[in-house]
Protein backbone atom coordinates (compact mmCIF):
# COMPACT_ATOMS: atom_id res chain seq x y z
CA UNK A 1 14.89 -20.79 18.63
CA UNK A 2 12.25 -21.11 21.71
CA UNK A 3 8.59 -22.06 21.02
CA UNK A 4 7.70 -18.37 22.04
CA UNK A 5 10.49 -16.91 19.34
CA UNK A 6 8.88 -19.31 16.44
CA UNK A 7 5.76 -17.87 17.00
CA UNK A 8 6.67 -14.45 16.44
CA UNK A 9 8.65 -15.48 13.48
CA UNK A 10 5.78 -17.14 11.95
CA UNK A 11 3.48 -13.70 13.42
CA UNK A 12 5.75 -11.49 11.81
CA UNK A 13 6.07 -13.57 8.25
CA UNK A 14 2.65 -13.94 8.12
CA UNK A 15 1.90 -9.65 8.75
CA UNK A 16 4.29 -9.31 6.13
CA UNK A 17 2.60 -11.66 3.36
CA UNK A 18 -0.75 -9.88 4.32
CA UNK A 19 0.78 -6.37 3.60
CA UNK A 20 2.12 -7.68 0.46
CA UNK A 21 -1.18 -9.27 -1.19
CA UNK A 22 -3.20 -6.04 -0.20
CA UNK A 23 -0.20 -3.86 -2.10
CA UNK A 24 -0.59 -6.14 -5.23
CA UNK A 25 -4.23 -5.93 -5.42
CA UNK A 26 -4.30 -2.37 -4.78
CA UNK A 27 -1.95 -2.02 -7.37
CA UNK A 28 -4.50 -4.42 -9.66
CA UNK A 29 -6.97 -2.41 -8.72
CA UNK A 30 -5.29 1.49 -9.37
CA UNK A 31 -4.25 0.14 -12.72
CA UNK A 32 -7.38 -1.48 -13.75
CA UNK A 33 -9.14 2.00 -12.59
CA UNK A 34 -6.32 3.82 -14.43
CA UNK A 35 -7.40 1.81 -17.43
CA UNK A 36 -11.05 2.73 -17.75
CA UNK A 37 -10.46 6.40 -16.93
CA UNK A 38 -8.40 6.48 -19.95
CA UNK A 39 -10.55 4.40 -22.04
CA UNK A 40 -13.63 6.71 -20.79
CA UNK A 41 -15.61 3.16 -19.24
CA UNK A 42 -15.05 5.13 -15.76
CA UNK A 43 -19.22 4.50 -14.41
CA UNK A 44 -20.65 5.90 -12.37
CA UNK A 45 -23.78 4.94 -10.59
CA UNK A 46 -25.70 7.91 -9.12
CA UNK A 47 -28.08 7.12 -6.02
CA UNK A 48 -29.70 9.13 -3.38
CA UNK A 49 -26.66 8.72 -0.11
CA UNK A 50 -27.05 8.80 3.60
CA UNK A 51 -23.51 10.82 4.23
CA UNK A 52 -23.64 10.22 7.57
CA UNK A 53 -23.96 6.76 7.33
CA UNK A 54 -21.90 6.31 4.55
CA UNK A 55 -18.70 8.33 6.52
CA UNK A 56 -19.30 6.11 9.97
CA UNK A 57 -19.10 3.11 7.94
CA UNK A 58 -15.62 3.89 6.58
CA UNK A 59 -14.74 5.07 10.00
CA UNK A 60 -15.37 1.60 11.01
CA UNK A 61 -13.58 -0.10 8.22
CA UNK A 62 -10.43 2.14 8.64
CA UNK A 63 -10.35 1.82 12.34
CA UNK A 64 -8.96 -1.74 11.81
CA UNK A 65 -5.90 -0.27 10.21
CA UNK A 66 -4.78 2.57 12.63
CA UNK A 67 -1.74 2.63 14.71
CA UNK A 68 -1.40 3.00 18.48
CA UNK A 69 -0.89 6.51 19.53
CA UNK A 70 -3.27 8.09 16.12
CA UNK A 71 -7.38 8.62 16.86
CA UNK A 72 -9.66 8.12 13.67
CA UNK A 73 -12.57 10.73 14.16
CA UNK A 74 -15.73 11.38 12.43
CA UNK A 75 -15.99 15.20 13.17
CA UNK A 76 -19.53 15.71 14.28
CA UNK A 77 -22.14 15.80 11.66
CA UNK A 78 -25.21 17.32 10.88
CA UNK A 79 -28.21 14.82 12.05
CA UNK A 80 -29.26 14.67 8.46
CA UNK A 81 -27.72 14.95 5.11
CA UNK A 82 -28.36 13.00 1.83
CA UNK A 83 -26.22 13.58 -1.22
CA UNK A 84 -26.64 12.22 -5.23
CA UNK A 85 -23.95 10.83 -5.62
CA UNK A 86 -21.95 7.06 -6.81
CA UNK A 87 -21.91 5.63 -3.46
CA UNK A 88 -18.85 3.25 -4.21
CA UNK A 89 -16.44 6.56 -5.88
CA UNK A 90 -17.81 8.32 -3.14
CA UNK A 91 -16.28 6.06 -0.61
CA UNK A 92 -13.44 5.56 -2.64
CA UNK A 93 -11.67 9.19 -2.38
CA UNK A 94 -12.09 8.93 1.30
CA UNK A 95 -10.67 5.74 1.75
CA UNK A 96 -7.60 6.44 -0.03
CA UNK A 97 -7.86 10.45 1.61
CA UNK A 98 -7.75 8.20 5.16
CA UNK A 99 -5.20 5.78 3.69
CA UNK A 100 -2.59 8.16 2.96
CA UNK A 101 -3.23 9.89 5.89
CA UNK A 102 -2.29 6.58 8.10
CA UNK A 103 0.75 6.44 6.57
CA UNK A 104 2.08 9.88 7.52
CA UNK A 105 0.88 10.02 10.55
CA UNK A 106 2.33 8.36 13.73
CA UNK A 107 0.62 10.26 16.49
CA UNK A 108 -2.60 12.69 16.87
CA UNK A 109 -5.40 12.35 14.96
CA UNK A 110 -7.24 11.98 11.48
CA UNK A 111 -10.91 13.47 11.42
CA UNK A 112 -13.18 12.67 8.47
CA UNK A 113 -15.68 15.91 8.14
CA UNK A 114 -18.12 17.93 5.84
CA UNK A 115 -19.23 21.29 5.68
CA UNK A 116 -21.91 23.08 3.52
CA UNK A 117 -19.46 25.97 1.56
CA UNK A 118 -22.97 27.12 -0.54
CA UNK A 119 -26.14 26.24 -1.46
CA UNK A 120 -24.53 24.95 -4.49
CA UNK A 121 -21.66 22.70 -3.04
CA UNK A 122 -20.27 20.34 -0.12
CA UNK A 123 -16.78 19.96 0.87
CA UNK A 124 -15.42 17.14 2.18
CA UNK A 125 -12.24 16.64 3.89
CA UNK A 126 -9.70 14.11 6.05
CA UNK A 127 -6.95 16.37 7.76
CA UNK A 128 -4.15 14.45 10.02
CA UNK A 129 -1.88 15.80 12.75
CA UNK A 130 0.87 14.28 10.16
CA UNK A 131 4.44 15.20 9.13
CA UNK A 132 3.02 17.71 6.52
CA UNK A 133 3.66 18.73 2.74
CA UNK A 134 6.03 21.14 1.62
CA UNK A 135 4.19 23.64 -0.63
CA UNK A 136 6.50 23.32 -3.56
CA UNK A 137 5.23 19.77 -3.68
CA UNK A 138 1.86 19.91 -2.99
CA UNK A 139 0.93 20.71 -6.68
CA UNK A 140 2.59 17.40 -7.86
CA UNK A 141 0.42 15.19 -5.24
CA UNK A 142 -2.67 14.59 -7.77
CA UNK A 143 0.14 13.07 -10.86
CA UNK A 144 0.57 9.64 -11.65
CA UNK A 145 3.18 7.78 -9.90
CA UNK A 146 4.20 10.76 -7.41
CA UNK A 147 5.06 9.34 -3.73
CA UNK A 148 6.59 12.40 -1.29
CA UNK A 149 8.12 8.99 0.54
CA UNK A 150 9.77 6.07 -1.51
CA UNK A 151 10.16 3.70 1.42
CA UNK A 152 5.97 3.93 1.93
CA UNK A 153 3.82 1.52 0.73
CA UNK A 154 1.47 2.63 -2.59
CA UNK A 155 1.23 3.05 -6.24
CA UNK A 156 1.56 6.92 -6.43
CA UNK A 157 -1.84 6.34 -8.50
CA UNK A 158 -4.44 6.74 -5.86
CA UNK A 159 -4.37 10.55 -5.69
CA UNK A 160 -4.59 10.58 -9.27
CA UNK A 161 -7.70 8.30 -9.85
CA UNK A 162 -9.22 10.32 -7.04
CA UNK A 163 -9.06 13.53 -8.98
CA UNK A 164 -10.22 11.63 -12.03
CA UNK A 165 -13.01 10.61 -10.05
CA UNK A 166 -14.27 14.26 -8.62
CA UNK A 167 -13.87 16.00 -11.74
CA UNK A 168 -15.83 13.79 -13.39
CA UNK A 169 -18.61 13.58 -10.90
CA UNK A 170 -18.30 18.05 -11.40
CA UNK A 171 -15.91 18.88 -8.20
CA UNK A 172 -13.02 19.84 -7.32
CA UNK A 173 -9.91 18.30 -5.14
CA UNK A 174 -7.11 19.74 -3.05
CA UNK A 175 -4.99 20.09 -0.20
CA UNK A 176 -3.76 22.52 2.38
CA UNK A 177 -0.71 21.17 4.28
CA UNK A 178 1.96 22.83 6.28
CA UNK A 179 5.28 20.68 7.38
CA UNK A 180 5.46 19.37 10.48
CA UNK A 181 1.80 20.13 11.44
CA UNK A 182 -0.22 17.83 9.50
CA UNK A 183 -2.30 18.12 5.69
CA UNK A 184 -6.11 18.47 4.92
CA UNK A 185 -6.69 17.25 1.72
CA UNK A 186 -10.28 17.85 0.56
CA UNK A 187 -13.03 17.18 -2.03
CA UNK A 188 -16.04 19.46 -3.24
CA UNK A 189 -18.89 18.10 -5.36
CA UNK A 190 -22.21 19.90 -6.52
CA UNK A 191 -24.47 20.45 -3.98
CA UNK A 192 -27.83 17.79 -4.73
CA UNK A 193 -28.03 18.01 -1.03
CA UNK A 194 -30.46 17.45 1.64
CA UNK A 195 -29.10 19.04 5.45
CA UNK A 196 -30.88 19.41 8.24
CA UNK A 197 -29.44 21.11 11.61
CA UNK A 198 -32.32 20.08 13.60
């Protein structure tokens, strides 16, 4: 082999340890999550949370991971709006919402957004211009251990803790997919809200 075809070999093994290490501790992670959810040690840490800031820093963090061809968006906010929520479970359904959404989708977009539904609740919600859900399946998403694709990376348990997570905090979860023209899966949570359109 050339210097030049070493080099990629090396690239490529290397690429392929990294994806690897962050499966296994994801999978630590799901299972130690898993683990306190059923032992009812699931905390959660309420604080007052910039939303705004909160979603452009995950923007940020997930940008690292998206493919050529696929735009991560932060669909425009309002200027101000504080939540009370846990911060870190917060971030933690979007992430994985964003996660799963990079996996599906090879082209288009994914746009992070929030709306005000009442004065009672928000919704949050990640849709992608991915390959879609059938509806028969789209109940099944939120089980343990369900993957719609075998040969993609993941526990099938992120979904899962993520409805674990907003129930318990007093929302709801769901998604709204179509085949072939992408998914919007979506959070609500009680509305301890402060939104300003000025």
């Amino acid at each position: 082999l050339s210097r030049r075809q070493r080099q990629m070999c090396i690239r490529d093994s290397i690429k392929i340890v990294q994806e690897n290490n962050e499966l296994l501790l994801q999978l630590i992670s799901d299972i130690l999550d898993l683990s306190k959810i059923e032992a009812g040690t699931f905390n959660f840490v309420y604080t007052n949370v910039d939303v705004n800031e909160t979603c452009s820093e995950i923007i940020k963090s997930m940008g690292m991971k998206v493919s050529k061809g696929v735009e991560l968006i932060l669909e425009e906010p309002f200027p101000e709006c504080y939540i009370y929520t846990d911060k870190n479970r917060f971030t933690q359904v979007i992430s994985n919402f964003i996660n799963n959404a990079l996996k599906f989708t090879q082209h288009g977009s994914i746009t992070l957004g929030y709306e005000q539904v009442s004065h009672q609740k928000i919704k949050f919600y990640v849709r992608d211009t991915g390959m879609g859900i059938p509806e028969e399946k789209q109940k099944s998403v939120f089980e343990r251990f369900v993957k719609l694709n075998s040969f993609v990376h993941g526990t099938g348990l992120g979904l899962s803790i993520c409805q674990s997570i907003v129930e318990q905090m007093g929302g709801k979860i769901g998604v709204e997919s179509e085949p072939g023209k992408g998914s919007r899966f979506w959070f609500s949570l009680p509305c301890f809200v402060v939104m300003s359109e000025e």
